[in-house]
N, C-alpha and C. Protein backbone atom coordinates (compact mmCIF):
# COMPACT_ATOMS: atom_id res chain seq x y z
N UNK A 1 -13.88 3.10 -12.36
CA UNK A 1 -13.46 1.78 -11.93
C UNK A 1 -11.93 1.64 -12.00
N UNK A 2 -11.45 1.89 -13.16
CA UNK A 2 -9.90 2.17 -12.94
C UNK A 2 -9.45 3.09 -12.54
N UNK A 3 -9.72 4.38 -12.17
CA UNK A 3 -8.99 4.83 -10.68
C UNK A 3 -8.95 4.31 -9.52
N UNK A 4 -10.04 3.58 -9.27
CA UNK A 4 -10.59 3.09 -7.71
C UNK A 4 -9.72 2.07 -7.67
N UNK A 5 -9.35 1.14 -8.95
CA UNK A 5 -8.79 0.20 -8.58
C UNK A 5 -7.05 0.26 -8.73
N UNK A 6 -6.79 1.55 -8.65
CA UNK A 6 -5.43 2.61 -9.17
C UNK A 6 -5.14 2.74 -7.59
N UNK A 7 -6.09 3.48 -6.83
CA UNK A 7 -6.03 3.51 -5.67
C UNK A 7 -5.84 2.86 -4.62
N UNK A 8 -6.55 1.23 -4.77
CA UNK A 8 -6.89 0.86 -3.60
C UNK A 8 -5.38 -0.46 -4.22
N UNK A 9 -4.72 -0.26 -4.82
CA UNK A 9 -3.58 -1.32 -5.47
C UNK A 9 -2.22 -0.04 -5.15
N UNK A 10 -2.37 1.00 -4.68
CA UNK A 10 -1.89 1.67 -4.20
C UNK A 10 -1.15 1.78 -2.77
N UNK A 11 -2.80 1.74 -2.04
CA UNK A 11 -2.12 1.66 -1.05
C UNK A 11 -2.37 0.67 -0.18
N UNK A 12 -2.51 -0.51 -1.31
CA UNK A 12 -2.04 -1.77 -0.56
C UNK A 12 -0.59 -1.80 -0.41
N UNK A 13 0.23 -1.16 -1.73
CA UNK A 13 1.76 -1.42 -1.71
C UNK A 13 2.37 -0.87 -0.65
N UNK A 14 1.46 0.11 -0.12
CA UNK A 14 1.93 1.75 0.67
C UNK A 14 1.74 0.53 2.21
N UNK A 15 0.76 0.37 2.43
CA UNK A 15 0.27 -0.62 3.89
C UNK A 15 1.14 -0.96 4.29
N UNK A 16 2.37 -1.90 3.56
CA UNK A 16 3.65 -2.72 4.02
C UNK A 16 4.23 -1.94 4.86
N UNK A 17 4.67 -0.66 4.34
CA UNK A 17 5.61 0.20 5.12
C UNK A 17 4.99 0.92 6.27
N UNK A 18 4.02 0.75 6.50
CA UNK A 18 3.19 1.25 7.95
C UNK A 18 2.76 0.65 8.78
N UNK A 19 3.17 -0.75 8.29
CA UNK A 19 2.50 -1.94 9.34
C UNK A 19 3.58 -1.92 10.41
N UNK A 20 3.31 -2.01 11.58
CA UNK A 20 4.30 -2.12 13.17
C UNK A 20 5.19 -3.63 12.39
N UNK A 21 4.53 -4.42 12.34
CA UNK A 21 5.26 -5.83 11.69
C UNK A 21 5.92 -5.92 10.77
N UNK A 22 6.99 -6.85 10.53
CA UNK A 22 7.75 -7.57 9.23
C UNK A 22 6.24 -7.75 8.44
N UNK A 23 6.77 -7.67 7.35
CA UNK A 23 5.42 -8.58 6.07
C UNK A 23 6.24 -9.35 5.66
N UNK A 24 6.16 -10.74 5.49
CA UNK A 24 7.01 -11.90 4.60
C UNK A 24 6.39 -12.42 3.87
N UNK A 25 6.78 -12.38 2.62
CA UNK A 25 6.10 -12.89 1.36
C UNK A 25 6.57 -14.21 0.70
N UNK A 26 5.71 -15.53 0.30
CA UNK A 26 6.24 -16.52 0.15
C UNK A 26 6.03 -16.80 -1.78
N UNK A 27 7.33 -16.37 -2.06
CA UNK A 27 6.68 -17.11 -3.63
C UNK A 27 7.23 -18.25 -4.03
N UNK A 28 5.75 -18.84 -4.48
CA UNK A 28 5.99 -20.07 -4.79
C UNK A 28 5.23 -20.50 -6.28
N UNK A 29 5.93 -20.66 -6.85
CA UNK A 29 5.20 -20.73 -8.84
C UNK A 29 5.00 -19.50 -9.27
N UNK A 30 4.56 -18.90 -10.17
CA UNK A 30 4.61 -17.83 -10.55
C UNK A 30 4.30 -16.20 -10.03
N UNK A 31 4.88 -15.43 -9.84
CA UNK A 31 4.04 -14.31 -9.28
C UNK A 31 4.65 -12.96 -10.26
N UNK A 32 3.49 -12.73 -10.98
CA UNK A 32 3.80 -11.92 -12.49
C UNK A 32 2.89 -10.47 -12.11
N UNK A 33 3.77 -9.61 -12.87
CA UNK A 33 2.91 -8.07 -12.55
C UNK A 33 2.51 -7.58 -11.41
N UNK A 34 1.52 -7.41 -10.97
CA UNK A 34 0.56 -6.91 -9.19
C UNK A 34 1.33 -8.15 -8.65
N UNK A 35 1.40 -9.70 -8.71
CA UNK A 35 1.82 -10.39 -7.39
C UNK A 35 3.08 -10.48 -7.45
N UNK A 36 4.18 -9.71 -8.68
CA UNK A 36 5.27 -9.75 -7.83
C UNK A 36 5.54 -8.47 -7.39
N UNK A 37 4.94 -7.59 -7.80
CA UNK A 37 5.21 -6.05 -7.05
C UNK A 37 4.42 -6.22 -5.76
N UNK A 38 3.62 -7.27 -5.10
CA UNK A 38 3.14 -7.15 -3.56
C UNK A 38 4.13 -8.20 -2.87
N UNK A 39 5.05 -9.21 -4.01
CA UNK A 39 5.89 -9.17 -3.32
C UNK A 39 7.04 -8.96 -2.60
N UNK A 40 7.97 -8.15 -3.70
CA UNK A 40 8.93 -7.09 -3.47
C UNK A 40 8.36 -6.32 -2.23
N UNK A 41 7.20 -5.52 -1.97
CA UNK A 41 7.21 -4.54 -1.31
C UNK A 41 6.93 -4.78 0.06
N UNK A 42 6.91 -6.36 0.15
CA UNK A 42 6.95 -6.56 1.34
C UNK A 42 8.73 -6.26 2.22
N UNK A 43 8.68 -6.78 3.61
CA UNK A 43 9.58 -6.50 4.00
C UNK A 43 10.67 -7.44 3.74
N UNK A 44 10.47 -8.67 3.71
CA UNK A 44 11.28 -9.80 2.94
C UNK A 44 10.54 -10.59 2.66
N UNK A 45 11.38 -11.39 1.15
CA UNK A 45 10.76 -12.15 0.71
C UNK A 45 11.59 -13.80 0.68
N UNK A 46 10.38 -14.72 0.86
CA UNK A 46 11.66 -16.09 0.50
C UNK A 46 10.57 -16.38 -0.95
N UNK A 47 12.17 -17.15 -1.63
CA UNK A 47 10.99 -17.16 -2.81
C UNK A 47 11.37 -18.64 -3.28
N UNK A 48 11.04 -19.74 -4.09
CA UNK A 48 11.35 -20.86 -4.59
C UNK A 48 12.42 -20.45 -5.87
N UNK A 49 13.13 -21.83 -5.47
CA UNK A 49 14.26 -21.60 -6.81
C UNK A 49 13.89 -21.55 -8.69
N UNK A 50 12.29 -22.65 -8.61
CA UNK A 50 12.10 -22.49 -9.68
C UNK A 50 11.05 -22.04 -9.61
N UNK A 51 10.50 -20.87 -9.14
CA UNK A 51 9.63 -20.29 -9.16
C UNK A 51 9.87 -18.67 -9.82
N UNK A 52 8.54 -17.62 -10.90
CA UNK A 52 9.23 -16.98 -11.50
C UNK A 52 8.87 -15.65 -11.18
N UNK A 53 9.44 -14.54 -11.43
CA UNK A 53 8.59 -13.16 -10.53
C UNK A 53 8.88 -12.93 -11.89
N UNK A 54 8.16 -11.49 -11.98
CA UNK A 54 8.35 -10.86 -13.30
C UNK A 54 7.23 -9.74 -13.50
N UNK A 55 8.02 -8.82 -14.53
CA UNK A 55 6.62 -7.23 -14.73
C UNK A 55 6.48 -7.81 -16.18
N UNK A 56 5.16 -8.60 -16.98
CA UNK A 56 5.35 -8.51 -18.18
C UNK A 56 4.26 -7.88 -18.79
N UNK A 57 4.05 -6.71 -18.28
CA UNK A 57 3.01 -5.82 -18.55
C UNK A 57 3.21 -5.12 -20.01
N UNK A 58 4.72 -4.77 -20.55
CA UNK A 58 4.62 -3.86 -21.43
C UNK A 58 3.92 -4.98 -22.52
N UNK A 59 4.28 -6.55 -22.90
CA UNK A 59 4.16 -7.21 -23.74
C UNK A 59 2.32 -6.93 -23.62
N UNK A 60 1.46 -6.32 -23.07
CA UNK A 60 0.19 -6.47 -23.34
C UNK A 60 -0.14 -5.27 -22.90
N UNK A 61 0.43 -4.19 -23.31
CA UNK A 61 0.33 -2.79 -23.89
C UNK A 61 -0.31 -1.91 -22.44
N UNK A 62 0.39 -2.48 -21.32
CA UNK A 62 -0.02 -1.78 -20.50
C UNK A 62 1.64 -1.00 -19.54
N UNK A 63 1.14 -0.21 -18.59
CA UNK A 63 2.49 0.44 -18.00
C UNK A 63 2.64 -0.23 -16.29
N UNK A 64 3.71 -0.48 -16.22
CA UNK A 64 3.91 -1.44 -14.69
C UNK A 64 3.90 -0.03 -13.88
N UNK A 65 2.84 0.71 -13.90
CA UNK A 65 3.23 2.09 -13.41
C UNK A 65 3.15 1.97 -11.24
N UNK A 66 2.50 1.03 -11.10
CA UNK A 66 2.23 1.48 -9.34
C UNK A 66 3.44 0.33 -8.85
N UNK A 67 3.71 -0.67 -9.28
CA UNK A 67 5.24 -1.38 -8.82
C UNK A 67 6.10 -1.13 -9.15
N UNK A 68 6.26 0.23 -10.14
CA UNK A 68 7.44 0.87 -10.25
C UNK A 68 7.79 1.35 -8.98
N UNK A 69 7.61 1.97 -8.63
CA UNK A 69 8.14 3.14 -7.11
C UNK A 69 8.46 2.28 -6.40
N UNK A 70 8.52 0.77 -6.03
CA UNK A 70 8.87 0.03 -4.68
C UNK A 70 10.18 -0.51 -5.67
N UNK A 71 9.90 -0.81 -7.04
CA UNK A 71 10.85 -1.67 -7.92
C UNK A 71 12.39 -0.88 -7.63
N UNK A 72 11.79 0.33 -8.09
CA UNK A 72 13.33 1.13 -8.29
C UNK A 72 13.80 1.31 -6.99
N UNK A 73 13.52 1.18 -5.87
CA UNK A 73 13.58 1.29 -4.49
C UNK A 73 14.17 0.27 -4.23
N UNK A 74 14.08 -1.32 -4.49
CA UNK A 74 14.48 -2.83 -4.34
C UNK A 74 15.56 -2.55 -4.92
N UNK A 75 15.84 -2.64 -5.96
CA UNK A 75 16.77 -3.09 -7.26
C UNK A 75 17.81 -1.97 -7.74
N UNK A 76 16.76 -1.00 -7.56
CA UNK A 76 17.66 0.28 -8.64
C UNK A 76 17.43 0.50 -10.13
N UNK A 77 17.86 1.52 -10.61
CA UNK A 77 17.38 2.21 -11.84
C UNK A 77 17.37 1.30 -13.01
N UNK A 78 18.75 0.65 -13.20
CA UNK A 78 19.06 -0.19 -14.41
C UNK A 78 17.99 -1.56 -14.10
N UNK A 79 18.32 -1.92 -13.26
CA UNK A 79 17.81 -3.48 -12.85
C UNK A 79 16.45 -3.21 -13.04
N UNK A 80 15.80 -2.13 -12.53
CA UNK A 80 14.57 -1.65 -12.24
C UNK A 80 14.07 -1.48 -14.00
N UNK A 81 14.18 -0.85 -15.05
CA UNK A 81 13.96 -0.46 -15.76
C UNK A 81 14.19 -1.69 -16.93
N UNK A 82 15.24 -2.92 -16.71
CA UNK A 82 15.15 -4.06 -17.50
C UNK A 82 13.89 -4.68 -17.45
N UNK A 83 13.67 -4.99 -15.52
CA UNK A 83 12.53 -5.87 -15.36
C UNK A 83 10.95 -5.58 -15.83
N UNK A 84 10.70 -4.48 -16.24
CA UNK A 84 9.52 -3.57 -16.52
C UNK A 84 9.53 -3.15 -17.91
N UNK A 85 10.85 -2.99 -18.61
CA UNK A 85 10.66 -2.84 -19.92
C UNK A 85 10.62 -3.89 -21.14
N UNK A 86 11.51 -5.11 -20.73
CA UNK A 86 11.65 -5.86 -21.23
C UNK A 86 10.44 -7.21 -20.58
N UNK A 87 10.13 -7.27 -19.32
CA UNK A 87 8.78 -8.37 -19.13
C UNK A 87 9.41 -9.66 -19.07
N UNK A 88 10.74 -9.62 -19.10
CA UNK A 88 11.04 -11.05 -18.60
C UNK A 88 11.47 -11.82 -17.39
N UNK A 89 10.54 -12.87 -17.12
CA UNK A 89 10.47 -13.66 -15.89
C UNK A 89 12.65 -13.87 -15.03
N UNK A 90 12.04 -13.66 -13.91
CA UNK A 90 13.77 -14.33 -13.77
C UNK A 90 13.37 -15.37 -12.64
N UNK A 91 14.02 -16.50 -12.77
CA UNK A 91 14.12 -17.34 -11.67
C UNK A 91 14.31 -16.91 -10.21
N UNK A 92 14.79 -17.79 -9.13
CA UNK A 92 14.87 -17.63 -7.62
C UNK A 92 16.39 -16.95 -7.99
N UNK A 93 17.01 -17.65 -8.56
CA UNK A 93 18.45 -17.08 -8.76
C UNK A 93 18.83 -15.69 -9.21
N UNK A 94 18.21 -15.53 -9.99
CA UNK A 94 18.13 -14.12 -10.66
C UNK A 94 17.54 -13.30 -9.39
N UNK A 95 16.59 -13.34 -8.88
CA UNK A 95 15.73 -12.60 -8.05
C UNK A 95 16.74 -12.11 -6.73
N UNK A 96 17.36 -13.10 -6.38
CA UNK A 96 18.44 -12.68 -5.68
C UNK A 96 19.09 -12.06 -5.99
N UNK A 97 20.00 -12.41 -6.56
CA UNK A 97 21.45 -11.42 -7.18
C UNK A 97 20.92 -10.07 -7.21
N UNK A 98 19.57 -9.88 -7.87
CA UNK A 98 19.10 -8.10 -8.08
C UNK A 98 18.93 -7.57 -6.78
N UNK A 99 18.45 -8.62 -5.70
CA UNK A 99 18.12 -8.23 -4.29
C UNK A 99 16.69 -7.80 -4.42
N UNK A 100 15.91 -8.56 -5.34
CA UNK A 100 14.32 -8.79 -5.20
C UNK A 100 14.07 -9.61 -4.21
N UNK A 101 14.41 -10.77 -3.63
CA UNK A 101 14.25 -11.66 -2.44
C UNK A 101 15.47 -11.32 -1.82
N UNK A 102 15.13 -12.06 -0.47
CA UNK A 102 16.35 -12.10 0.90
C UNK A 102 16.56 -13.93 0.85
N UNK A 103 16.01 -14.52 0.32
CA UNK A 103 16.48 -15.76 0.48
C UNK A 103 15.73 -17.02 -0.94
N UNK A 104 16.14 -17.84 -1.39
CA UNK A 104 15.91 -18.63 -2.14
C UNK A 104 16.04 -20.16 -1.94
N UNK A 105 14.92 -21.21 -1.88
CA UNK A 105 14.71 -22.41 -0.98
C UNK A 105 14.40 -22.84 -2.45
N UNK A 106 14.94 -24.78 -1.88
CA UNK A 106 14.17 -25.36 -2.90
C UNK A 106 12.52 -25.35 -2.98
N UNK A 107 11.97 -25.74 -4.21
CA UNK A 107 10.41 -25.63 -4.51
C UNK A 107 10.21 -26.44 -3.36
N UNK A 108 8.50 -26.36 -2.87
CA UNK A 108 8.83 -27.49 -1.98
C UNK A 108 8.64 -26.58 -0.48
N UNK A 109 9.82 -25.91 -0.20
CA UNK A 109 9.95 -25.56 1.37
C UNK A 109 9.68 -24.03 1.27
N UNK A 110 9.02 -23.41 0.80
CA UNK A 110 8.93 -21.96 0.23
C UNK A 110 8.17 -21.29 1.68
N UNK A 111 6.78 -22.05 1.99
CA UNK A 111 6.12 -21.80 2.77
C UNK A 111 6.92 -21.87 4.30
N UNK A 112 7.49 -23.32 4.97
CA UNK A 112 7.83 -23.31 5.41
C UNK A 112 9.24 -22.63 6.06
N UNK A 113 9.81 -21.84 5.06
CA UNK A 113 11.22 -20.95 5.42
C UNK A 113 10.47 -19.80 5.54
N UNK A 114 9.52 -19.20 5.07
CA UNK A 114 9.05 -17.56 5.02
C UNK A 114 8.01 -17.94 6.55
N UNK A 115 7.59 -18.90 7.15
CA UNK A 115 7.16 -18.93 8.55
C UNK A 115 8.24 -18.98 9.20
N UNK A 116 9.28 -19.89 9.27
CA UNK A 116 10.54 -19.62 10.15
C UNK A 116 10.94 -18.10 9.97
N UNK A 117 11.29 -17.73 9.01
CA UNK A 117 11.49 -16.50 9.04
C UNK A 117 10.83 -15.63 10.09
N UNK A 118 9.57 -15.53 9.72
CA UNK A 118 7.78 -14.66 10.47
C UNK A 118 8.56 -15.18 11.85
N UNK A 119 8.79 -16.33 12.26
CA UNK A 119 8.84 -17.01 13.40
C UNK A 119 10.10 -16.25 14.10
N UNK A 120 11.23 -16.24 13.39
CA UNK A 120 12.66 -15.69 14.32
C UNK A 120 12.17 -14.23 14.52
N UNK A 121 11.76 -13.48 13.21
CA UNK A 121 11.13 -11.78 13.25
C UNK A 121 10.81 -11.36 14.30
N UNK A 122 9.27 -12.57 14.87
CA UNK A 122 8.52 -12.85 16.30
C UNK A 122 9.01 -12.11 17.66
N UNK A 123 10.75 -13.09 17.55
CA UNK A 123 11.49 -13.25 18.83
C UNK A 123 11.89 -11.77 19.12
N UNK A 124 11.66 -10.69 18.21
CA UNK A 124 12.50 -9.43 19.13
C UNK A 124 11.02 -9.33 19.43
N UNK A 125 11.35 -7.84 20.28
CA UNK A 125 10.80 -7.41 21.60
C UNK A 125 9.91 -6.49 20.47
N UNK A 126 8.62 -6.24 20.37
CA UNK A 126 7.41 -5.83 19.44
C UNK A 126 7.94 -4.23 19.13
N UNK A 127 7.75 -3.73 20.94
CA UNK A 127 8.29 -2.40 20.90
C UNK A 127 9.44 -1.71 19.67
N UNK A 128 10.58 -2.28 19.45
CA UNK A 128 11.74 -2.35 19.28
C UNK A 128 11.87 -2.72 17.69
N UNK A 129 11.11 -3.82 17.36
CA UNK A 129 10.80 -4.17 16.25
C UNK A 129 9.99 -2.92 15.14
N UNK A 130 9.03 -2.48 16.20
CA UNK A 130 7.95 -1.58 15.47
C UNK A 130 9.07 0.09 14.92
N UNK A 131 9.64 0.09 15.98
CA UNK A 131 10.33 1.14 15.82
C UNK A 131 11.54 1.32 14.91
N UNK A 132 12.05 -0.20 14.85
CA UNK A 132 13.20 -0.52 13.73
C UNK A 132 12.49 -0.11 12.02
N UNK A 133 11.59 -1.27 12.06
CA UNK A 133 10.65 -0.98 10.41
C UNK A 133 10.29 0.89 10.49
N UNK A 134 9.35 1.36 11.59
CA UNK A 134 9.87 2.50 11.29
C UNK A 134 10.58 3.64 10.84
N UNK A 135 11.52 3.51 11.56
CA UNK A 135 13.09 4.33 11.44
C UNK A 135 13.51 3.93 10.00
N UNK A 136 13.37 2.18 9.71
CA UNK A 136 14.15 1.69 8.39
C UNK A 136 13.57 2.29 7.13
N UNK A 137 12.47 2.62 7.15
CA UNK A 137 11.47 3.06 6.37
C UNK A 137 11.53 4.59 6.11
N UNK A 138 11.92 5.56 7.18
CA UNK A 138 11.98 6.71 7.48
C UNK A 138 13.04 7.35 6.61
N UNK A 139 14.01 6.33 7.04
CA UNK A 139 15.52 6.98 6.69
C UNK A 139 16.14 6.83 4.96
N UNK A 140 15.52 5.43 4.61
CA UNK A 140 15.39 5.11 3.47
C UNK A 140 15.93 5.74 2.11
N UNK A 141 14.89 6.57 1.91
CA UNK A 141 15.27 7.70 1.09
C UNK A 141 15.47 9.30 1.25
N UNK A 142 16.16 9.35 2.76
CA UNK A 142 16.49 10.54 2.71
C UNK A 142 18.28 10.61 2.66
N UNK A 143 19.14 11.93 2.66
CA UNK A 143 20.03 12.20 2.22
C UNK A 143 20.87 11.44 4.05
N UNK A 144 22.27 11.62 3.21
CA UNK A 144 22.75 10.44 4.19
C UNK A 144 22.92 11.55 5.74
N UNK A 145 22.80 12.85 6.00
CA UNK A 145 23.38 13.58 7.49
C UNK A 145 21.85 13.39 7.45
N UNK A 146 20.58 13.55 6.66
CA UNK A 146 19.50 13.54 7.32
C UNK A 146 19.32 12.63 8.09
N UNK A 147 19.15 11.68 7.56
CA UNK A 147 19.06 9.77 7.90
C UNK A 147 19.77 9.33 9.11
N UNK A 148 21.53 9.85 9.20
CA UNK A 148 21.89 10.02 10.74
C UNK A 148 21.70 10.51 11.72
N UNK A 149 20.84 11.99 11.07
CA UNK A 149 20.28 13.08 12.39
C UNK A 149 19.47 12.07 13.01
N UNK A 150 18.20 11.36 12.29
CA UNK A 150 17.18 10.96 12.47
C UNK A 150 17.23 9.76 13.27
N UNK A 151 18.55 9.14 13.31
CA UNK A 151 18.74 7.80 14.06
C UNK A 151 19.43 8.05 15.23
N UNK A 152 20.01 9.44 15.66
CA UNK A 152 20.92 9.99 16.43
C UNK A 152 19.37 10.19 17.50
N UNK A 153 18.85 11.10 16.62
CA UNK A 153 17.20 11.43 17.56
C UNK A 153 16.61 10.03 18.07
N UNK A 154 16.35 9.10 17.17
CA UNK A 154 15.77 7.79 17.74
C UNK A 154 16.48 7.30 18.40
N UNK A 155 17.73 7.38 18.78
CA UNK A 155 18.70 6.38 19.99
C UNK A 155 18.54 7.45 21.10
N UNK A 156 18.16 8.07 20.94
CA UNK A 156 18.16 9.35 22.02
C UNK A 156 16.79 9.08 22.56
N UNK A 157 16.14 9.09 22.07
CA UNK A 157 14.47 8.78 22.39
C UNK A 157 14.80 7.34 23.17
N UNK A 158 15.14 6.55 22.09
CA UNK A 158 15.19 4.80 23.30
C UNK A 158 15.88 5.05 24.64
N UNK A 159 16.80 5.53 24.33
CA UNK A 159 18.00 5.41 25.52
C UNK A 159 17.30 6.39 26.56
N UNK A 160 16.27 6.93 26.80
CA UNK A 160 15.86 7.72 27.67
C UNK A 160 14.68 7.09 28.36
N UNK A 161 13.87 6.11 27.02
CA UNK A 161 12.53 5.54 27.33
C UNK A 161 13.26 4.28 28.13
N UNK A 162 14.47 3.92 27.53
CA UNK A 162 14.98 2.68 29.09
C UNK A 162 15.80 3.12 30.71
N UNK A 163 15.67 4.55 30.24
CA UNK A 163 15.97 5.10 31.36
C UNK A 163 15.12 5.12 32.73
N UNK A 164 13.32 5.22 31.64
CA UNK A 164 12.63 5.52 33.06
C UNK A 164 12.13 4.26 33.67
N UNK A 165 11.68 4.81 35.29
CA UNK A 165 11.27 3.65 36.26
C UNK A 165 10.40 2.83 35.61
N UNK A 166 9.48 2.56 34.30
CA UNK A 166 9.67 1.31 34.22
C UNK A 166 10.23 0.46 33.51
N UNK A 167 11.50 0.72 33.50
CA UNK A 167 12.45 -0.23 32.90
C UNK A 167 13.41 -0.29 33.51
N UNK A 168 13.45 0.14 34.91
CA UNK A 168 14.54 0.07 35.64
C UNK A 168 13.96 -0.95 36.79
């Protein structure tokens, strides 16, 4: 039972980065352990000002082990390794500054800014979009001439696919 549920909390985190779409995550009141590591790993997050994210797993003798890998990916090593070792909540304010959220609203409008958001995301062209999260995802963690080869190849690929008759 706890592998299965090792697994399938796995690659829910993993899903985000393979979906063609933005994922926007709205927090609003608390989202502690699993709900703030599904929300980090989305693609952005809006979150409420007094609302609290937090890993406070070690305080009940367990390891934040599957929202580690997206954590240290968000934040980075130090930031990454406070929020998970120590278990303490940080506000909308805090959450920013580490670059756990992309934006911070009063309580209140949480829902409504992470649909505007979904909503502007909408306006590019699907194609284009799908291929951006792609590529953004791709390049991520590889070394920096890899990551340029790889975007040199993908502008090469577009710029050819608007080349042909039907896009002319």
């Amino acid at each position: 039972l706890v592998e299965a549920r090792a697994e399938l909390t796995m690659q829910l985190h993993l899903v985000f980065s393979k979906m063609a779409k933005p994922v926007v995550t709205a927090i609003n009141g608390a989202a502690m352990g699993g709900g703030a590591g599904l929300a980090v790993a989305a693609d952005l997050a809006v979150m409420g000002a007094g609302a609290k994210l937090g890993y406070p797993e070690t305080r009940h003798g367990i390891v934040a082990a599957i929202v580690m890998a997206n954590l240290v990916r968000q934040v980075g090593r130090k930031a990454a390794f406070e929020l998970v070792s120590l278990g303490e909540p940080v506000d909308g304010a805090k959450a920013l500054a580490l670059g756990l959220v992309n934006r911070v609203v009063p309580d209140g409008e949480v829902l409504a800014a992470a649909l505007a958001l979904a909503e502007a995301l909408a306006q590019a062209k699907p194609e284009a979009m799908a291929a951006t999260k792609q590529l953004f995802h791709e390049v991520a963690d590889l070394p920096l001439a890899e990551a340029l080869e790889r975007g040199r190849e993908r502008s090469e690929e577009h710029t050819s696919q608007l080349q042909s008759p039907m896009y002319l």
